[in-house]
C-alpha atoms as a PDB file:
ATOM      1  CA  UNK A   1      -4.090   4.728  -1.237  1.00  0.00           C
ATOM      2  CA  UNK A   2      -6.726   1.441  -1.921  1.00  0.00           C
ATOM      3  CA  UNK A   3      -9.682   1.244   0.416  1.00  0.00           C
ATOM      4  CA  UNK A   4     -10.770  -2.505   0.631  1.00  0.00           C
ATOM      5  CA  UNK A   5     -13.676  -3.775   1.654  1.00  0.00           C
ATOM      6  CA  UNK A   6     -13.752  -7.738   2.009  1.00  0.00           C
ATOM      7  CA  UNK A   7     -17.311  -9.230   1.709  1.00  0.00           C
ATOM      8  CA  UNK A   8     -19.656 -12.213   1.516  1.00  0.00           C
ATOM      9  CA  UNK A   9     -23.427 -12.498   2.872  1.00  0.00           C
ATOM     10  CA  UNK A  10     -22.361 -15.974   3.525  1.00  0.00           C
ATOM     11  CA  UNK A  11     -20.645 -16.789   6.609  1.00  0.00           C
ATOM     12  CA  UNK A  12     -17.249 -19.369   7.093  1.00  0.00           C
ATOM     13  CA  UNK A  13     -16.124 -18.848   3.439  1.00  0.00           C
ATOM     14  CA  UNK A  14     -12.729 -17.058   4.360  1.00  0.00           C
ATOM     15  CA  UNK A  15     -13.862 -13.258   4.945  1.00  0.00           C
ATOM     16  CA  UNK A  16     -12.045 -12.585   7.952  1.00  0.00           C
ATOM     17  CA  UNK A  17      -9.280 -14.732   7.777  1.00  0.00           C
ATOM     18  CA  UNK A  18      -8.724 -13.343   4.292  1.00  0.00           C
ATOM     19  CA  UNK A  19      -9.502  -9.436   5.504  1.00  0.00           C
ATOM     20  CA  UNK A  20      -6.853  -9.977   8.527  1.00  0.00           C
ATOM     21  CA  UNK A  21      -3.909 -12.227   7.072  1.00  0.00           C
ATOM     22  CA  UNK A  22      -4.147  -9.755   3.387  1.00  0.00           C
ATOM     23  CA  UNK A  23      -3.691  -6.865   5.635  1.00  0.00           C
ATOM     24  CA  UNK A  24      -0.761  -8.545   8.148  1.00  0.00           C
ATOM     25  CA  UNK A  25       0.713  -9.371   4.973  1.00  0.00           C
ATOM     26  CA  UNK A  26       0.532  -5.912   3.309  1.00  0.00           C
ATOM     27  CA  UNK A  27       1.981  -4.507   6.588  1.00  0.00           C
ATOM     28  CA  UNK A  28       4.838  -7.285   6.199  1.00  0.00           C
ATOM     29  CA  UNK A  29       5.851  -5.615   2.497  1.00  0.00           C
ATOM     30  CA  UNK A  30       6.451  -1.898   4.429  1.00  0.00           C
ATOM     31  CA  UNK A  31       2.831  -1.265   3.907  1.00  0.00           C
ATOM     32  CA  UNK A  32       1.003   1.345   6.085  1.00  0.00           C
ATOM     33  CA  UNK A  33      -2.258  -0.646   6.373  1.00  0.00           C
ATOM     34  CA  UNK A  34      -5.411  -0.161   8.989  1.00  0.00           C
ATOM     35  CA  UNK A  35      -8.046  -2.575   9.236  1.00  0.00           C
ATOM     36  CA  UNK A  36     -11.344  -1.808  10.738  1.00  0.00           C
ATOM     37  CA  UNK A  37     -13.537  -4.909  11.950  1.00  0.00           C
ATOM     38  CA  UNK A  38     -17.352  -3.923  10.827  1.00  0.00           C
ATOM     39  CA  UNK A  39     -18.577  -7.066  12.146  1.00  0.00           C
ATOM     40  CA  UNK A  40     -19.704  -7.478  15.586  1.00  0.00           C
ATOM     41  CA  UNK A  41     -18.608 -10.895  16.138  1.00  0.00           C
ATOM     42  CA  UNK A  42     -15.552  -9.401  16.458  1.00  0.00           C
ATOM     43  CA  UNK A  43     -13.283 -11.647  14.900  1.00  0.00           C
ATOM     44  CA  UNK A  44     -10.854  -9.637  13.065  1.00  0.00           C
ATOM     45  CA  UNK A  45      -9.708  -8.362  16.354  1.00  0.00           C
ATOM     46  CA  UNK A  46      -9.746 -11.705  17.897  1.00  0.00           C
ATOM     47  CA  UNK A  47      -7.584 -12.818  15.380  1.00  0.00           C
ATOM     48  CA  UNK A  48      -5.340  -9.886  16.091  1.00  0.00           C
ATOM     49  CA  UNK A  49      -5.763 -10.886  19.418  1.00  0.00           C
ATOM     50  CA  UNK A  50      -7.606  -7.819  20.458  1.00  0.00           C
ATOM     51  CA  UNK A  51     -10.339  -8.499  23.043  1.00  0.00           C
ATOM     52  CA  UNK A  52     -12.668  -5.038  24.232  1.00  0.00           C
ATOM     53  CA  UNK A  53     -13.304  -5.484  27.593  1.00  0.00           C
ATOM     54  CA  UNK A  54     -14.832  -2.580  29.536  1.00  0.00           C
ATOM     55  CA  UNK A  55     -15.617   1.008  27.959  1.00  0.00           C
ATOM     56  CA  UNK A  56     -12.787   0.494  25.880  1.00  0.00           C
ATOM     57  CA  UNK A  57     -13.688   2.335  22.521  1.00  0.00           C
ATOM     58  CA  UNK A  58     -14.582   0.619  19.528  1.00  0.00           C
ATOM     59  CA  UNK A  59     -15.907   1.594  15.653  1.00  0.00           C
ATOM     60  CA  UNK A  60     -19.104   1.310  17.420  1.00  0.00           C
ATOM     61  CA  UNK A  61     -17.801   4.911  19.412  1.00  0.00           C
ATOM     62  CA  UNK A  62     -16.981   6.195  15.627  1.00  0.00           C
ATOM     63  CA  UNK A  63     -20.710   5.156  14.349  1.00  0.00           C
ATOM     64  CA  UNK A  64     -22.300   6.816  17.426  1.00  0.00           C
ATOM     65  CA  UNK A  65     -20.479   9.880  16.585  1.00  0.00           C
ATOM     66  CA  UNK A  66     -18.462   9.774  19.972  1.00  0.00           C
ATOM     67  CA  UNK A  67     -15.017   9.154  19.129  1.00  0.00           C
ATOM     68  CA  UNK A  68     -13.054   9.474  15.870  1.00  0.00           C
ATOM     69  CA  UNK A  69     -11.196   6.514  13.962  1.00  0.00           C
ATOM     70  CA  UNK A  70      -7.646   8.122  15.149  1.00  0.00           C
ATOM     71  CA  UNK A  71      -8.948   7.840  19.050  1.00  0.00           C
ATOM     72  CA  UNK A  72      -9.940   4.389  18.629  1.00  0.00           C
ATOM     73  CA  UNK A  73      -7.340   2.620  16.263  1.00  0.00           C
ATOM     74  CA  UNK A  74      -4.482   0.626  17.637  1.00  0.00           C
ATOM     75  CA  UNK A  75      -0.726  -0.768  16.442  1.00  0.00           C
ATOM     76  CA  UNK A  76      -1.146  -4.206  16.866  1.00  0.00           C
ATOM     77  CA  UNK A  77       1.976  -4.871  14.635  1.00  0.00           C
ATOM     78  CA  UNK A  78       4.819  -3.135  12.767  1.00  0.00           C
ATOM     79  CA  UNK A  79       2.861  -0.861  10.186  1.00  0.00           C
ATOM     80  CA  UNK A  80      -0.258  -2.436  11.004  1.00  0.00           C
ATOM     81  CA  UNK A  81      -3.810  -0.480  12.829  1.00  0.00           C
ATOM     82  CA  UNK A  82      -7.178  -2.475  13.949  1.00  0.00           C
ATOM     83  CA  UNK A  83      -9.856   0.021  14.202  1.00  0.00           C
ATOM     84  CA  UNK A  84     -11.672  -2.654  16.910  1.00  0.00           C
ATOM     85  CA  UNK A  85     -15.076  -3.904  17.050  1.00  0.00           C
ATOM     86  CA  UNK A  86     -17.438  -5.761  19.336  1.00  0.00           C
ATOM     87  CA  UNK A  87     -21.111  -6.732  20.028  1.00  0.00           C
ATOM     88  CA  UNK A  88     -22.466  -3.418  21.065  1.00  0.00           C
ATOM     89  CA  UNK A  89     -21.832  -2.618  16.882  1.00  0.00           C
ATOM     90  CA  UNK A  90     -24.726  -4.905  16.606  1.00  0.00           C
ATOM     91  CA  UNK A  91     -26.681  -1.851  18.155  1.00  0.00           C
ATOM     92  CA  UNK A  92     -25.611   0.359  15.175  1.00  0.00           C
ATOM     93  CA  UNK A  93     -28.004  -1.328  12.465  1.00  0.00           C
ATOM     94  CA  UNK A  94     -30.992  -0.545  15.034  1.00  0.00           C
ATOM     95  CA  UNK A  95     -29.913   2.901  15.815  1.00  0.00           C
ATOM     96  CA  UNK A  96     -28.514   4.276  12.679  1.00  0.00           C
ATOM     97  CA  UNK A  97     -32.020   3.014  11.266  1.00  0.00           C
ATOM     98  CA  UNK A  98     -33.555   6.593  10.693  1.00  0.00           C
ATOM     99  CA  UNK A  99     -30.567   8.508  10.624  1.00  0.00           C
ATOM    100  CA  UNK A 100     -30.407  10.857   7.729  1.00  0.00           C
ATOM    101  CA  UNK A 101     -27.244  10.011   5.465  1.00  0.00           C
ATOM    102  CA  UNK A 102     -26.453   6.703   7.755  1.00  0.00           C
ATOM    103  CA  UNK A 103     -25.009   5.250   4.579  1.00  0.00           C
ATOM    104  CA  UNK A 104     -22.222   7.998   4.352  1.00  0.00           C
ATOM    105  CA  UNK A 105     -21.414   7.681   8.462  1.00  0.00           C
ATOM    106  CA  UNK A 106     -17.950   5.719   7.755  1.00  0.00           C
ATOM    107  CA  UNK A 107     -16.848   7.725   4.421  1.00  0.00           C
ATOM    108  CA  UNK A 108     -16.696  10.932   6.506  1.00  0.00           C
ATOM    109  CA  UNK A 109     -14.915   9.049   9.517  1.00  0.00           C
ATOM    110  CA  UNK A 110     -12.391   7.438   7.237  1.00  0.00           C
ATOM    111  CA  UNK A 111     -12.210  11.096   5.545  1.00  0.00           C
ATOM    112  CA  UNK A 112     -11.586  12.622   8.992  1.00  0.00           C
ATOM    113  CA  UNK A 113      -8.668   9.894   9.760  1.00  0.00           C
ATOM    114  CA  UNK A 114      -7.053  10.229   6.666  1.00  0.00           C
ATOM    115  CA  UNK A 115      -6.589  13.937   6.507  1.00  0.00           C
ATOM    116  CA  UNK A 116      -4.537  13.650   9.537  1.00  0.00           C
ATOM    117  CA  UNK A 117      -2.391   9.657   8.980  1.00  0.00           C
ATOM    118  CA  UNK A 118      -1.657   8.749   5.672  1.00  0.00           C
ATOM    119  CA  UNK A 119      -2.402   4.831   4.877  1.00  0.00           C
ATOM    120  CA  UNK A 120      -1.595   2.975   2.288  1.00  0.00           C
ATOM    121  CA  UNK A 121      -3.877   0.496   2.793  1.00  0.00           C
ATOM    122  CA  UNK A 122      -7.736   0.495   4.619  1.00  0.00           C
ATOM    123  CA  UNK A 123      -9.132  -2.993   4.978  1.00  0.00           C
ATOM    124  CA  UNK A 124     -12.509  -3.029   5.690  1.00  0.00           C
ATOM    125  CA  UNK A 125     -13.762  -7.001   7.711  1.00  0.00           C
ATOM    126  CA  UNK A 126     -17.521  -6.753   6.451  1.00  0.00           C
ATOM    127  CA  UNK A 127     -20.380  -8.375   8.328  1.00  0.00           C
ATOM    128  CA  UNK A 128     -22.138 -11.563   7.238  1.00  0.00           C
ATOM    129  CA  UNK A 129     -24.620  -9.658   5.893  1.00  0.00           C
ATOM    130  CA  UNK A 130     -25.904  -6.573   3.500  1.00  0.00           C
ATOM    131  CA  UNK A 131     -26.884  -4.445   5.995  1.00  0.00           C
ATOM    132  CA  UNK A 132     -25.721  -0.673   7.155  1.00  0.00           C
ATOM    133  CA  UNK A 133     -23.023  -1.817   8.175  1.00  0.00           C
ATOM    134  CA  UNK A 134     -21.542  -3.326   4.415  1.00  0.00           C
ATOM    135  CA  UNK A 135     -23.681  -0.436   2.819  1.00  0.00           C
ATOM    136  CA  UNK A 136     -21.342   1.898   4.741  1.00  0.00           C
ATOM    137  CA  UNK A 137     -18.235  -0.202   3.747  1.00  0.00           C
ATOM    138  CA  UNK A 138     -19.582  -0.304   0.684  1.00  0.00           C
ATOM    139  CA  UNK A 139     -20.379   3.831   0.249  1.00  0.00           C
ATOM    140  CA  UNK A 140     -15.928   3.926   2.086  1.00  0.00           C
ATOM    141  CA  UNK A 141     -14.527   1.879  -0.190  1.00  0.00           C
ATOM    142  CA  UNK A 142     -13.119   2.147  -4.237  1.00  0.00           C
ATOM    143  CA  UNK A 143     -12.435  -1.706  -4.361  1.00  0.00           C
ATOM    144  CA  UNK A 144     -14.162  -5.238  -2.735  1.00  0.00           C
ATOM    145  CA  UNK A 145     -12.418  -8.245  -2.864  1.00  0.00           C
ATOM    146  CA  UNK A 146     -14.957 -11.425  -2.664  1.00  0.00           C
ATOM    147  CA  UNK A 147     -13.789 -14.374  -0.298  1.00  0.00           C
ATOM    148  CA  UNK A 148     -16.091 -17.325  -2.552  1.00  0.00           C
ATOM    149  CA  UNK A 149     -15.778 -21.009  -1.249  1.00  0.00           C
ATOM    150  CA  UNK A 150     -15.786 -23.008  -4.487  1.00  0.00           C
ATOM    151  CA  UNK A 151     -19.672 -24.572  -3.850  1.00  0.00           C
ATOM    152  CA  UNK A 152     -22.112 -23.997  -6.211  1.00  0.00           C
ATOM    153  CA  UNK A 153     -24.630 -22.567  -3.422  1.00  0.00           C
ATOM    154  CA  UNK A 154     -21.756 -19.665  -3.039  1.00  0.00           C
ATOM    155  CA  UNK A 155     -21.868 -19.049  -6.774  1.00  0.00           C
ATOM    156  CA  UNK A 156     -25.932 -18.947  -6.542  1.00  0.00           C
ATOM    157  CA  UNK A 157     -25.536 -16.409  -3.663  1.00  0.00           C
ATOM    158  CA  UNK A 158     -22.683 -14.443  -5.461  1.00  0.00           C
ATOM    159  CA  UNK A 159     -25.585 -13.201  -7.795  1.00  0.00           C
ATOM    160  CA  UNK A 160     -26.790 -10.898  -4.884  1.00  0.00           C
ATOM    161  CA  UNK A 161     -23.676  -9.610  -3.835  1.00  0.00           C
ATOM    162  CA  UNK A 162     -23.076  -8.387  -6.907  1.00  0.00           C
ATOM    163  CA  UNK A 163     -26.729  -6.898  -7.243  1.00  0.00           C
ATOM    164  CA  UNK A 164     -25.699  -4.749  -4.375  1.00  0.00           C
ATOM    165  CA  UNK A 165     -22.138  -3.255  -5.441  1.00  0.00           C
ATOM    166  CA  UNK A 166     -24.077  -2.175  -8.253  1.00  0.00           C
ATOM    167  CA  UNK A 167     -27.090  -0.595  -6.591  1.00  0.00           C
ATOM    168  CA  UNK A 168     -24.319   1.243  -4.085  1.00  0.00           C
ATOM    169  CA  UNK A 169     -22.468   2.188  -7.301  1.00  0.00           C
ATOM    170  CA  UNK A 170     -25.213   3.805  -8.954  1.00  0.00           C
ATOM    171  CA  UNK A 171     -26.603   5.601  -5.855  1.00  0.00           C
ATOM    172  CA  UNK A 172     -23.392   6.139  -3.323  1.00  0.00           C
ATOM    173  CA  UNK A 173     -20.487   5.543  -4.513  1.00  0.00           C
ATOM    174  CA  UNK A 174     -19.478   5.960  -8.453  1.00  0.00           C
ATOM    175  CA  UNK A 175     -15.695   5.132  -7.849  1.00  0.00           C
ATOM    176  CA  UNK A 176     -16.767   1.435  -6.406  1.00  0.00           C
ATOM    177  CA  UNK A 177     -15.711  -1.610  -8.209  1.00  0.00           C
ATOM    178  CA  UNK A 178     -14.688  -5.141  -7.773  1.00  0.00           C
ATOM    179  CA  UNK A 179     -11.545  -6.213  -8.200  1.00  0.00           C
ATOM    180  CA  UNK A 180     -11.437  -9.695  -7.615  1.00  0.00           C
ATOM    181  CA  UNK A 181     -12.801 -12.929  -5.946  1.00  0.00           C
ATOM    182  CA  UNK A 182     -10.319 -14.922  -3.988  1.00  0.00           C
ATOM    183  CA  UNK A 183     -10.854 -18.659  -3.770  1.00  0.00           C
ATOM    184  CA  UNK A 184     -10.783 -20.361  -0.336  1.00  0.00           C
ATOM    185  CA  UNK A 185     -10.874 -23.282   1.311  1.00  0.00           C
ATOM    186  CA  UNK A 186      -9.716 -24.396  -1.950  1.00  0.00           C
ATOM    187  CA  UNK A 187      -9.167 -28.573  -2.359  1.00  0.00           C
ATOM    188  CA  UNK A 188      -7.279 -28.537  -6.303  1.00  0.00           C
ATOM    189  CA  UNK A 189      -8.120 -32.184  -6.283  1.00  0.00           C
ATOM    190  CA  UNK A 190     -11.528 -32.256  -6.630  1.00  0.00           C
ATOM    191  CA  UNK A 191     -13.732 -31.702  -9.873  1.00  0.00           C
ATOM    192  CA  UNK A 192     -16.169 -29.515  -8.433  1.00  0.00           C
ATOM    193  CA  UNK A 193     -13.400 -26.724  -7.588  1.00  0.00           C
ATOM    194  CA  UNK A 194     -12.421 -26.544 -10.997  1.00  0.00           C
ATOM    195  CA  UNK A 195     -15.984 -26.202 -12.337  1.00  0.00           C
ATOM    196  CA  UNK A 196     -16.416 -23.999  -9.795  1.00  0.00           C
ATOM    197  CA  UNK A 197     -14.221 -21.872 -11.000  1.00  0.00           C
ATOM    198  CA  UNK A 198     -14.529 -22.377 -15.095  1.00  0.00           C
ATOM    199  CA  UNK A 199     -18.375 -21.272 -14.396  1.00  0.00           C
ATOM    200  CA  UNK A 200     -17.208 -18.259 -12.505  1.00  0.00           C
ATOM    201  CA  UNK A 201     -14.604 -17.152 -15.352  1.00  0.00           C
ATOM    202  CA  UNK A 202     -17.321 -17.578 -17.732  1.00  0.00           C
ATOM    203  CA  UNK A 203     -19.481 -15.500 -16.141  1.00  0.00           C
ATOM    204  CA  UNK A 204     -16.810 -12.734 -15.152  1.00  0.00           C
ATOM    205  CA  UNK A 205     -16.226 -12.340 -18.967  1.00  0.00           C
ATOM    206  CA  UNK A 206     -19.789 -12.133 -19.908  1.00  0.00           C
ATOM    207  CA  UNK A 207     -20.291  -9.121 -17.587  1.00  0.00           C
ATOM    208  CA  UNK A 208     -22.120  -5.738 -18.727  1.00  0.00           C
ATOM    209  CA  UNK A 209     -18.760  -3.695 -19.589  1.00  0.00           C
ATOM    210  CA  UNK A 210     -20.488  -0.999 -17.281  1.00  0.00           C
ATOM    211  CA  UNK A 211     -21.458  -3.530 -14.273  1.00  0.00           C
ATOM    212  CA  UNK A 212     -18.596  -2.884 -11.372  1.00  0.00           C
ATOM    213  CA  UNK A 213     -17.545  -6.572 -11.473  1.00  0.00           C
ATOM    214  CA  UNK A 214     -17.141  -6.202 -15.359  1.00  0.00           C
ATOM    215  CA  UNK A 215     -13.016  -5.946 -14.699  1.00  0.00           C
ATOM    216  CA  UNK A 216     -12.991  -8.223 -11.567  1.00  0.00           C
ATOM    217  CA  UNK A 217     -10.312 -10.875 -11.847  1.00  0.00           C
ATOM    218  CA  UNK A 218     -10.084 -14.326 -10.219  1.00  0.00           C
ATOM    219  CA  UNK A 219      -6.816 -14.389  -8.427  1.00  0.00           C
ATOM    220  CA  UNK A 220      -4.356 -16.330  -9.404  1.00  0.00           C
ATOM    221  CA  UNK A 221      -3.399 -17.666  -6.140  1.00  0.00           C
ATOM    222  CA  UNK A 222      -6.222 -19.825  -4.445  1.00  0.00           C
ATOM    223  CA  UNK A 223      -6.135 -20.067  -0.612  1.00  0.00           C
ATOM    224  CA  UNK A 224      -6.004 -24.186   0.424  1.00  0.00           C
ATOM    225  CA  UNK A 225      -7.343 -25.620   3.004  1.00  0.00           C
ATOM    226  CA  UNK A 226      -4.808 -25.679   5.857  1.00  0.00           C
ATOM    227  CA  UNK A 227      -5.443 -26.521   9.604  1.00  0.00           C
ATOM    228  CA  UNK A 228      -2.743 -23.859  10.610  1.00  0.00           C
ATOM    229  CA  UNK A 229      -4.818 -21.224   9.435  1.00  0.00           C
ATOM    230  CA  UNK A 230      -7.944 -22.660  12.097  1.00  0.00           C
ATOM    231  CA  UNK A 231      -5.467 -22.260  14.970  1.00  0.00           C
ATOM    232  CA  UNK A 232      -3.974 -18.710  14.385  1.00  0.00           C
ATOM    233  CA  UNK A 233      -7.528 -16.656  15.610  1.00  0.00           C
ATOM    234  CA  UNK A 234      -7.136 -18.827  18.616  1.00  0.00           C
ATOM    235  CA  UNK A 235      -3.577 -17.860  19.236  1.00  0.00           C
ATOM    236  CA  UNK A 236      -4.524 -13.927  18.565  1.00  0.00           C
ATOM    237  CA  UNK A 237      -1.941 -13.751  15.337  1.00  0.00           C
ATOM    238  CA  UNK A 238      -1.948 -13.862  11.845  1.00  0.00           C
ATOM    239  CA  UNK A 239      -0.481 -16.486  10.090  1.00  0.00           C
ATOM    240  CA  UNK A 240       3.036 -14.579   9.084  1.00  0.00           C
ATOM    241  CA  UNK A 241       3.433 -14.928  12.984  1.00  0.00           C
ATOM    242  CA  UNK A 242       2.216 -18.485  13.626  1.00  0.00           C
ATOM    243  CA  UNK A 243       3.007 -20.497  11.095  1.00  0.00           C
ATOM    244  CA  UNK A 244       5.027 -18.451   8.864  1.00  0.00           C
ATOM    245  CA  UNK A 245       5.975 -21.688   6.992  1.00  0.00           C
ATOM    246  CA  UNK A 246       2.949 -23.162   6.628  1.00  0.00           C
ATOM    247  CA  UNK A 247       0.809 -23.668   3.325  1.00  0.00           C
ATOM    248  CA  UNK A 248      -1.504 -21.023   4.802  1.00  0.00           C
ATOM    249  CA  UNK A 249       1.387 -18.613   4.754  1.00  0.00           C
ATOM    250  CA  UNK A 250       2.942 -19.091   1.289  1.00  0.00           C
ATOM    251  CA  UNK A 251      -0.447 -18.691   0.195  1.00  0.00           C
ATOM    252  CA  UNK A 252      -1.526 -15.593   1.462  1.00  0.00           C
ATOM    253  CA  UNK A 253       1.503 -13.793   0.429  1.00  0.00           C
ATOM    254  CA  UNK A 254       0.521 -15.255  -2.911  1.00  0.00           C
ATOM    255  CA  UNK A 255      -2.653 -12.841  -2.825  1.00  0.00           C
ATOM    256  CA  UNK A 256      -0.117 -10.393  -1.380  1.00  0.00           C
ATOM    257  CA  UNK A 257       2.166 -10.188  -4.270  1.00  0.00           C
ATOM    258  CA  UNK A 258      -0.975 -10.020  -6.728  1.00  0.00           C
ATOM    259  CA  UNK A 259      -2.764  -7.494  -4.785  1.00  0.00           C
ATOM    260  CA  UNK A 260       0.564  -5.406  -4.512  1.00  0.00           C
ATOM    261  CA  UNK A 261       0.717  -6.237  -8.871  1.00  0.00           C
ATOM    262  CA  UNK A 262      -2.372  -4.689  -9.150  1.00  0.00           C
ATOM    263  CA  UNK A 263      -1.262  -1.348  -7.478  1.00  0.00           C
ATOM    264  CA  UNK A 264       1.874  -1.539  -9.639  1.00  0.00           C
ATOM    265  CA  UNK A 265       0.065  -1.921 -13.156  1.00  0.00           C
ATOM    266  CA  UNK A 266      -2.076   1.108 -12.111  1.00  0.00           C
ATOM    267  CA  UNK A 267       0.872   3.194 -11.373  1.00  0.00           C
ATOM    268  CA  UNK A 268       1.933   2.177 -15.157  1.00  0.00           C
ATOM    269  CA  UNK A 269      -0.955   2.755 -17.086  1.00  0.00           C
ATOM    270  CA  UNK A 270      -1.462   6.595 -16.976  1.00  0.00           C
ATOM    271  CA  UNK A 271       2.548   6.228 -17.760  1.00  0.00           C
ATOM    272  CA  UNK A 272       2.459   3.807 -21.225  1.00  0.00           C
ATOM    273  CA  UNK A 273      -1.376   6.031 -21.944  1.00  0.00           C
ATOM    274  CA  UNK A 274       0.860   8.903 -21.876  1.00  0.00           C
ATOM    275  CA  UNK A 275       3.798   7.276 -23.876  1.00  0.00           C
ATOM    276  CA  UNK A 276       0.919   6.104 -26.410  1.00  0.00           C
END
């Protein structure tokens, strides 16, 4: 079981497309995966062409203490749940404000749902932003995956990210750590990607051994630029489903296969510790 959350302060570097089409993919392999959309722009269940009209109940319901994650989630594809969102989860950061152990509100939701429906996967769509809402995430989670366009201003705002994964880690959540940064929007032609990255790498390696990025990786597989994956939110689908031979595609199941790697290495180590 891997609890995910996806994050960047910065908006239109990937986060959403990278939260939805990682977990569509994941669901693809015979994964059991949910996704809950934390922002209130809503796009992860756009994308999954979910639209809350009405009083139809969203993770705003869960936050408010009114409904649980297991009355609000939905299939919206073979072996794959949207815990929905929409603007009234904008209301949250206002009204959670002075609410004793706000931080904790989604850990005991996502404890509640998981006692009862086993996952494989939870993929948590962070908001824009480090607010309650990512702190929450954040305080859920045991891994965060970082969506980075490769611009120097995202490296100079990765800085702060990382300032908070550590402060949650020291004062929430012990088990939290990041396990990589995914590249998107990614154009292999040009210099300034490849510096881009080198200067990330470096500073990866030169980590405190204790800091929660210290074992991060840079995946392998770097998500291009691709005009197929602008039109699937539009068309309410990932991109398995709208252009499942697109560049966009092979791409994402690129970060699918590592991500899936990573699970399998962890299953070996206790295994060849043991053999040792």
């Amino acid at each position: 079981m891997r609890k995910i959350a996806v994050m960047n302060q910065k908006g239109g570097v990937g986060k959403t497309t990278s939260s939805v089409n990682l977990a569509a993919g994941l669901a693809l392999q015979g994964k059991r995966v949910c996704i809950l959309d934390l922002d209130p722009q809503a796009h992860a269940s756009l994308h999954l062409g979910v639209e809350i009209v009405g009083d139809t109940p969203t993770i705003y319901h869960a936050f408010a203490g009114e409904k649980s994650l297991t009355q609000v989630r939905r299939l919206v594809a073979p072996q794959l749940w949207l815990v929905p969102s929409n603007i009234d989860l904008a209301a949250a950061e206002v009204e959670l404000a002075d609410t004793p152990g706000r931080e904790l509100i989604l850990r005991g939701a996502i404890d509640q749902l998981l006692a009862t429906e086993p996952y494989d996967y939870l993929i948590m769509d962070c908001p824009p932003s480090l607010g309650v809402l990512t702190v929450n995430a954040l305080s859920a989670a045991e891994e965060v995956m970082i969506p980075l366009q490769p611009h120097f201003l995202a490296l100079h705002g990765l800085s702060k990210l990382l300032e908070t994964t550590a402060l949650v880690t020291r004062r929430l959540n012990r088990k939290l750590r990041v396990s990589g940064v995914v590249l998107c929007m990614h154009e292999s032609n040009t210099r300034l990607a490849a510096d881009v990255a080198a200067d990330l790498s470096d500073f990866l390696s030169a980590s405190d051994p204790d800091a929660p990025w210290a074992q991060a990786r840079i995946f392998s597989t770097k998500i291009r630029r691709n005009i197929k994956l602008a039109e699937a939110p539009s068309f309410g689908k990932s991109i398995f489903e709208y252009a499942p031979k697109s560049p966009g595609a092979a791409d994402y199941l690129g970060l699918v296969v590592e991500v899936l790697s990573m699970e399998y290495a962890a299953q070996q180590s206790p295994q060849m510790s043991m053999a040792g």
